[in-house]
Protein backbone atom coordinates (compact mmCIF):
# COMPACT_ATOMS: atom_id res chain seq x y z
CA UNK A 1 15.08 -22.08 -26.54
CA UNK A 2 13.48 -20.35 -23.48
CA UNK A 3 9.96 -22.25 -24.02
CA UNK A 4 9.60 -25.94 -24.12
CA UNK A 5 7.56 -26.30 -27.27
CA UNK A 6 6.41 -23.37 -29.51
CA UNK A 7 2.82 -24.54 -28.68
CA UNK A 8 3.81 -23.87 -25.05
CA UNK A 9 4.83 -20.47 -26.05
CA UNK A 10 1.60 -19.00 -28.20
CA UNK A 11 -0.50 -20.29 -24.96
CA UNK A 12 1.38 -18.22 -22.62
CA UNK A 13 1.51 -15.19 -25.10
CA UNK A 14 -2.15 -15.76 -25.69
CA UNK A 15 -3.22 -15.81 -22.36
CA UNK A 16 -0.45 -12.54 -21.87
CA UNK A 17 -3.03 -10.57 -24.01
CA UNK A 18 -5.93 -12.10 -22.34
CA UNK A 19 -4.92 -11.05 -19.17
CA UNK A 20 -4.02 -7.49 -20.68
CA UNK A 21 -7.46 -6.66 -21.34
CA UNK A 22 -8.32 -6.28 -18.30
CA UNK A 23 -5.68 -3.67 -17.34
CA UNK A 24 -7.06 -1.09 -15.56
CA UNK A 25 -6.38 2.29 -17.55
CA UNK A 26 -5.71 3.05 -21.30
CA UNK A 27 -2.28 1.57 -22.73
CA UNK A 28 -0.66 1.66 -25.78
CA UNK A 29 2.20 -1.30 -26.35
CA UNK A 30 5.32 0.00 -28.03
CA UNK A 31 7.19 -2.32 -29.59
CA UNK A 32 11.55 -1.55 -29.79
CA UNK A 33 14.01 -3.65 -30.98
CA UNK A 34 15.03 -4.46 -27.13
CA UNK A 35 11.67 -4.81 -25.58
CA UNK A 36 7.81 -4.81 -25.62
CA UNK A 37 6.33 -1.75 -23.72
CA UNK A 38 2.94 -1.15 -22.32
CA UNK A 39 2.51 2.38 -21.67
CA UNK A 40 -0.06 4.29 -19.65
CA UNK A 41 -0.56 7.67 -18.30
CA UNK A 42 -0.30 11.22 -19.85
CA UNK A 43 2.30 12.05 -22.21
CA UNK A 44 5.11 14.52 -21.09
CA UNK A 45 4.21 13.12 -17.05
CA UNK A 46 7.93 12.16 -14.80
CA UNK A 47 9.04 8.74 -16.49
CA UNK A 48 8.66 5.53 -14.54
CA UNK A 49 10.07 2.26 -15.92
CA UNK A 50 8.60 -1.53 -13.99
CA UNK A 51 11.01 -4.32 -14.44
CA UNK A 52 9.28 -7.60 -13.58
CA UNK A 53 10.86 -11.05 -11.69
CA UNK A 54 11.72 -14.10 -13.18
CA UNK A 55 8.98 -16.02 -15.32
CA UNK A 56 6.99 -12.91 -15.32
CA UNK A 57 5.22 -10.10 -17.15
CA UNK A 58 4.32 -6.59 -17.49
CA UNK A 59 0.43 -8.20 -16.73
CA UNK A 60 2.21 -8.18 -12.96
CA UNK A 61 1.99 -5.02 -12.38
CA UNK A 62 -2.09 -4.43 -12.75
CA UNK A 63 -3.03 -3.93 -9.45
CA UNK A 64 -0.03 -1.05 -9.07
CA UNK A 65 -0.12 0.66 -12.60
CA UNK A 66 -3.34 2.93 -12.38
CA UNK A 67 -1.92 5.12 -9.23
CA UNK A 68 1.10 5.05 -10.67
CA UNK A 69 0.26 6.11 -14.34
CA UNK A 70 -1.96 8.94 -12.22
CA UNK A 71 0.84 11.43 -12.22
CA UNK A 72 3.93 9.16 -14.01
CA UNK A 73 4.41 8.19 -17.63
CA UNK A 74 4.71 4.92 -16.70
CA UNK A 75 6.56 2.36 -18.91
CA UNK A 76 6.24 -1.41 -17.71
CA UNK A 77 8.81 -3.57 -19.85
CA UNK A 78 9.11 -7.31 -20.91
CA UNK A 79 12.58 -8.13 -19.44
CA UNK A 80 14.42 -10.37 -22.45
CA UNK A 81 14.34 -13.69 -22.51
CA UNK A 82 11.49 -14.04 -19.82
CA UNK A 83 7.63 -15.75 -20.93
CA UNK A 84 6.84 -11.70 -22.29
CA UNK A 85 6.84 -10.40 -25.57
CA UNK A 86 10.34 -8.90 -26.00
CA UNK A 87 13.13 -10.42 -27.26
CA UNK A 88 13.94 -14.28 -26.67
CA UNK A 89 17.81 -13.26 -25.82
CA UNK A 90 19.38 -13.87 -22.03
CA UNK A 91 22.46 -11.13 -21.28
CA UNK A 92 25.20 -12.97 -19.00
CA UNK A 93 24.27 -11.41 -15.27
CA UNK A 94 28.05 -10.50 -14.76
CA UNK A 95 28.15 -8.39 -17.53
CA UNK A 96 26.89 -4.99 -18.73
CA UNK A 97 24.54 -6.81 -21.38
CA UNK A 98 21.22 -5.55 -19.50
CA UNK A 99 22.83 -2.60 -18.83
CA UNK A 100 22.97 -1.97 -22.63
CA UNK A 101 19.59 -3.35 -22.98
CA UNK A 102 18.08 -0.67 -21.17
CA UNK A 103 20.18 2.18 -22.11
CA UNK A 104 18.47 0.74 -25.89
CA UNK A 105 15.07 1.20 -24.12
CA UNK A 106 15.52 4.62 -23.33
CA UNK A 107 16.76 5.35 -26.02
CA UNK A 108 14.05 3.68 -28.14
CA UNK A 109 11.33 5.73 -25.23
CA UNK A 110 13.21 9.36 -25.78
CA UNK A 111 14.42 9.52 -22.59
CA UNK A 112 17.35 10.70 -21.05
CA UNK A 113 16.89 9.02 -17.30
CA UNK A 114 13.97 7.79 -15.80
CA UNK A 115 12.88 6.44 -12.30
CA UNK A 116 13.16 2.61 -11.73
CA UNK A 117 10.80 -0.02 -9.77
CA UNK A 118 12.03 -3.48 -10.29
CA UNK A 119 11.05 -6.76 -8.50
CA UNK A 120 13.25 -9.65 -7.94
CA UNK A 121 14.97 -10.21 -11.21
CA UNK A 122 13.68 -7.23 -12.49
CA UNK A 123 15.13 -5.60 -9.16
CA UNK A 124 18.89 -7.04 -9.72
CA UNK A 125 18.50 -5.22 -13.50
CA UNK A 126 17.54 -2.02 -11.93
CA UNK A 127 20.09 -2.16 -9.30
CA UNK A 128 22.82 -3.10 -11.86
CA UNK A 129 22.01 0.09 -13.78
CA UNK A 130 21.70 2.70 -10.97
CA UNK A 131 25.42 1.41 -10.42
CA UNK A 132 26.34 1.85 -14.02
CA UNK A 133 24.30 4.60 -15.38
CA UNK A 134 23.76 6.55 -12.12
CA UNK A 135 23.03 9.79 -13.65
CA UNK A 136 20.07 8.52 -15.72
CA UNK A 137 17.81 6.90 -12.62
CA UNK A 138 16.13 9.43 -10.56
CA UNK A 139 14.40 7.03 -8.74
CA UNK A 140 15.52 3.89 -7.29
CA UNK A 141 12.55 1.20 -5.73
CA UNK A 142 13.42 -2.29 -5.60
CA UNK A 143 11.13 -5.23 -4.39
CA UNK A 144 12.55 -8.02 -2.66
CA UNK A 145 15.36 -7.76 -5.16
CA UNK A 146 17.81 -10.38 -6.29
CA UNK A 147 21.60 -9.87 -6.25
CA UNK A 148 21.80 -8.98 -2.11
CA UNK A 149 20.59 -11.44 -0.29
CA UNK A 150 21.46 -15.48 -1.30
CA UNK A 151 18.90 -17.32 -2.64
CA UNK A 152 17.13 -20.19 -0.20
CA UNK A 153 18.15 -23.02 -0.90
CA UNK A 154 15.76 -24.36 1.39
CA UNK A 155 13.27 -23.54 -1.57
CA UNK A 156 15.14 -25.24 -3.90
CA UNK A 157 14.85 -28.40 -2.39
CA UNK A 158 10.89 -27.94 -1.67
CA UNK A 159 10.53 -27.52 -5.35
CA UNK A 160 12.91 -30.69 -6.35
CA UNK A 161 10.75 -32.60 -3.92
CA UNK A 162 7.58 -31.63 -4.90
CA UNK A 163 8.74 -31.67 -8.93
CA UNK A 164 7.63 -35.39 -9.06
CA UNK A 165 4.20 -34.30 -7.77
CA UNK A 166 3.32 -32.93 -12.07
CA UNK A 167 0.77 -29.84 -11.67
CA UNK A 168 -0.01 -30.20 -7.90
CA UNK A 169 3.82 -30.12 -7.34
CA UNK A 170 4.13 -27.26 -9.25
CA UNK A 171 0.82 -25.14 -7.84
CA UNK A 172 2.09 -25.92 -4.32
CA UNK A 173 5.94 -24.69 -5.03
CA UNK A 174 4.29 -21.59 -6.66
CA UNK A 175 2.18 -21.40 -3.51
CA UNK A 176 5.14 -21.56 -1.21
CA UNK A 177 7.74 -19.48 -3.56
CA UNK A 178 5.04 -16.62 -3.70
CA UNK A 179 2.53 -16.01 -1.37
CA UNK A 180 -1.14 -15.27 -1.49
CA UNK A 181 -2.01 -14.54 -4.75
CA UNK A 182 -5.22 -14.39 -6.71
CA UNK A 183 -6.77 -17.35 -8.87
CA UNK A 184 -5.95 -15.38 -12.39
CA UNK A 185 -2.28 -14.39 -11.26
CA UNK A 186 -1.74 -17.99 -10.50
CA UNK A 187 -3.49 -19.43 -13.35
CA UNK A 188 -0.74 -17.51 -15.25
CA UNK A 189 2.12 -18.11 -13.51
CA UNK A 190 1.45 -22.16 -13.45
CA UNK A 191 0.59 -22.23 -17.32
CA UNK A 192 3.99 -20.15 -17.34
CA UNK A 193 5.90 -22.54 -15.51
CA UNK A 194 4.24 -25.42 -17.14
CA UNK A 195 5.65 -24.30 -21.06
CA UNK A 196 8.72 -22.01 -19.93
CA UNK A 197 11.88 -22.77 -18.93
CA UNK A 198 13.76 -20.24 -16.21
CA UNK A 199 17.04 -18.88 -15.33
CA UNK A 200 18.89 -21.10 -13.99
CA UNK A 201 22.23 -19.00 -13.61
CA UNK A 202 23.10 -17.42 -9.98
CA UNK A 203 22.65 -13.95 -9.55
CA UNK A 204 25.89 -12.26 -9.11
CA UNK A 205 26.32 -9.87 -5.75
CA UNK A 206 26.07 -6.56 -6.48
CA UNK A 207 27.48 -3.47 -3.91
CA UNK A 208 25.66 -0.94 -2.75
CA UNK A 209 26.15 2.75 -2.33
CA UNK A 210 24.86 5.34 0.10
CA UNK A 211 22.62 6.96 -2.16
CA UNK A 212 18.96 6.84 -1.53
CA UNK A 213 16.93 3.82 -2.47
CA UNK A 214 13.64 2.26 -1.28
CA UNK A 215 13.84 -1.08 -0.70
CA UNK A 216 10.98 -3.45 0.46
CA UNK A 217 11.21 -6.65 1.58
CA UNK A 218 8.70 -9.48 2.76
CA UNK A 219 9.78 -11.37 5.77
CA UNK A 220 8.39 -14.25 4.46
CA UNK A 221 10.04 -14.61 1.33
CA UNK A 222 10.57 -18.18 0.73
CA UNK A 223 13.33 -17.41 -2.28
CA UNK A 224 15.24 -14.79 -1.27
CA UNK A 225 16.82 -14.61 2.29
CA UNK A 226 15.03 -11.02 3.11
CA UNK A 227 16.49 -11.38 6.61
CA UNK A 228 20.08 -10.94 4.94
CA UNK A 229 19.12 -8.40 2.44
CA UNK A 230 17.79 -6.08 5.11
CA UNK A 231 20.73 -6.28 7.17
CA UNK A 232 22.92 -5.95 3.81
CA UNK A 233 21.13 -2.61 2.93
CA UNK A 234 21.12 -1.40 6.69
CA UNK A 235 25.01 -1.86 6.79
CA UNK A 236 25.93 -0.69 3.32
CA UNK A 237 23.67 1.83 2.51
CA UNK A 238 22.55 4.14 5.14
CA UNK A 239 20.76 6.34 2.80
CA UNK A 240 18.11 3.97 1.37
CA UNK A 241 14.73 3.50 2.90
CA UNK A 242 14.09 -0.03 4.34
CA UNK A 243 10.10 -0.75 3.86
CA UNK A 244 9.95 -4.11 5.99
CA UNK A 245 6.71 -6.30 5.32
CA UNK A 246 6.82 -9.20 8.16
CA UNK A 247 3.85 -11.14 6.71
CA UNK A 248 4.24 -10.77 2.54
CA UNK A 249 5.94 -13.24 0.77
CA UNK A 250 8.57 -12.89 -2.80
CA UNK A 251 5.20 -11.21 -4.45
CA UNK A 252 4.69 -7.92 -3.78
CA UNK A 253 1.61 -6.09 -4.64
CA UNK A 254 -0.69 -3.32 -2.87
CA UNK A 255 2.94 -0.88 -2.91
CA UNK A 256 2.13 1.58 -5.16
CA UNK A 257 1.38 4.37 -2.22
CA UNK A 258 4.58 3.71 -0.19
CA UNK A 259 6.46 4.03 -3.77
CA UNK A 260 4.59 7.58 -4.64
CA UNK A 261 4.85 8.38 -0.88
CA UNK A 262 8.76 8.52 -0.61
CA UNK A 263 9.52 9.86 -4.24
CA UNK A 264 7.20 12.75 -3.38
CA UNK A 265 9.23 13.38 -0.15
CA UNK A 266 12.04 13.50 -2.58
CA UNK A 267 14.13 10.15 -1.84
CA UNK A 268 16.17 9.83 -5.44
CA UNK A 269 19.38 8.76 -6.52
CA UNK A 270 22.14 11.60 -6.92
């Protein structure tokens, strides 16, 4: 059971839909067997899918979706067995299973390929499936994604020490493990992490190719060793696009412009 109690669970989904009112263009949710969709922008636009971190939601992505959904059909999707909507289930990380799961989502969206913009987590399952299913991403953008660089375990510790600490411990590990974030976004993420239980599992290393990629990183990411992951990409893929971000932290926001900046100058995977 991913939640602690199923109290636990219809607070977090109510306050899901709470926060979802305030998202800042028309949506429509689609519901699939896989996955919970909220989709915005015109009909018929270039397809672009979001893929959300660990312990998140599609609500993430609200300050990014309305230049995105401008000129993109955009499609921001639950991730299974996260605090979202979709499906309770968690695919083993060293297998294919989320590659499955989102050839279902396409499937389920009528698409043949679409462009891909995942954060942590949600950055390892869009990396995993440009290596799998290379012809159907277009567009590759990953946000201090997991699966390169180790995790710190420097942050693990903070967080075991401060775990003792109840709801301060927890607001100040948040604090540390994201950034700067607003009063409603943390809200969220605390009641979250106060009724929801994470991954625990490692995130397997994934290669990397040559073909082109945008990949931003905050230099201040207190989870993932950006340091490493830049270097990583630098080596091993000289095609991708390093976006380096000295001051941010493991949450990204404000990126929407650097992401439609380099698709329109035509960086894609091949």
């Amino acid at each position: 059971m991913i939640f602690k109690t199923e109290a636990g669970r219809q607070r977090i989904h109510q306050a899901y839909r709470k926060l979802m009112e305030h998202w800042p263009v028309p949506y429509e949710r689609i519901e699939l067997p896989e996955a919970s969709v909220v989709a915005s922008g015109p009909a018929g636009a270039p397809a672009l899918i979001l893929l959300h971190g660990s312990g998140g939601t599609s609500a993430g992505w609200a300050s990014e979706v309305a230049a995105l959904a401008e000129h993109h059909r955009v499609y921001a999707v639950d991730l299974p067995g996260e605090p979202g909507l979709s499906p309770e289930v968690r695919h083993d990380l060293g297998s294919d299973g989320h590659a499955r799961w989102l050839d279902g989502v396409l499937d389920g969206l009528g698409l043949t390929s679409a462009s891909l913009v995942g954060e942590s987590l949600g950055g390892f399952v869009a990396l995993d499936y440009a290596l799998r299913r290379p012809a159907k991403v277009e567009h590759l953008v990953l946000l201090n994604p997991g699966g390169l660089g180790r995790m710190r375990p420097s942050f693990a510790l903070k967080a075991l020490a401060l775990a003792p600490l109840g709801r301060w411990g927890l607001k100040r590990s948040l604090r540390v493990a994201l950034g700067s974030v607003d009063q409603a976004a943390a809200d969220f993420i605390l009641l979250i992490f106060t009724h929801f239980r994470p991954r625990r599992d490692p995130l397997p290393s994934l290669p990397l190719t040559d073909r082109p990629m945008l990949v931003v990183l905050g230099g201040r990411d207190a989870m993932i060793d950006a340091e490493r992951t830049r270097k990583i990409v630098e080596e091993r893929a000289p095609g991708a696009t390093v976006r380096w971000l000295p001051e941010s932290g493991h949450l990204l926001r404000g990126q929407s412009e650097a992401i439609l900046t380099w698709m329109a100058a035509g960086g894609q995977v091949r």
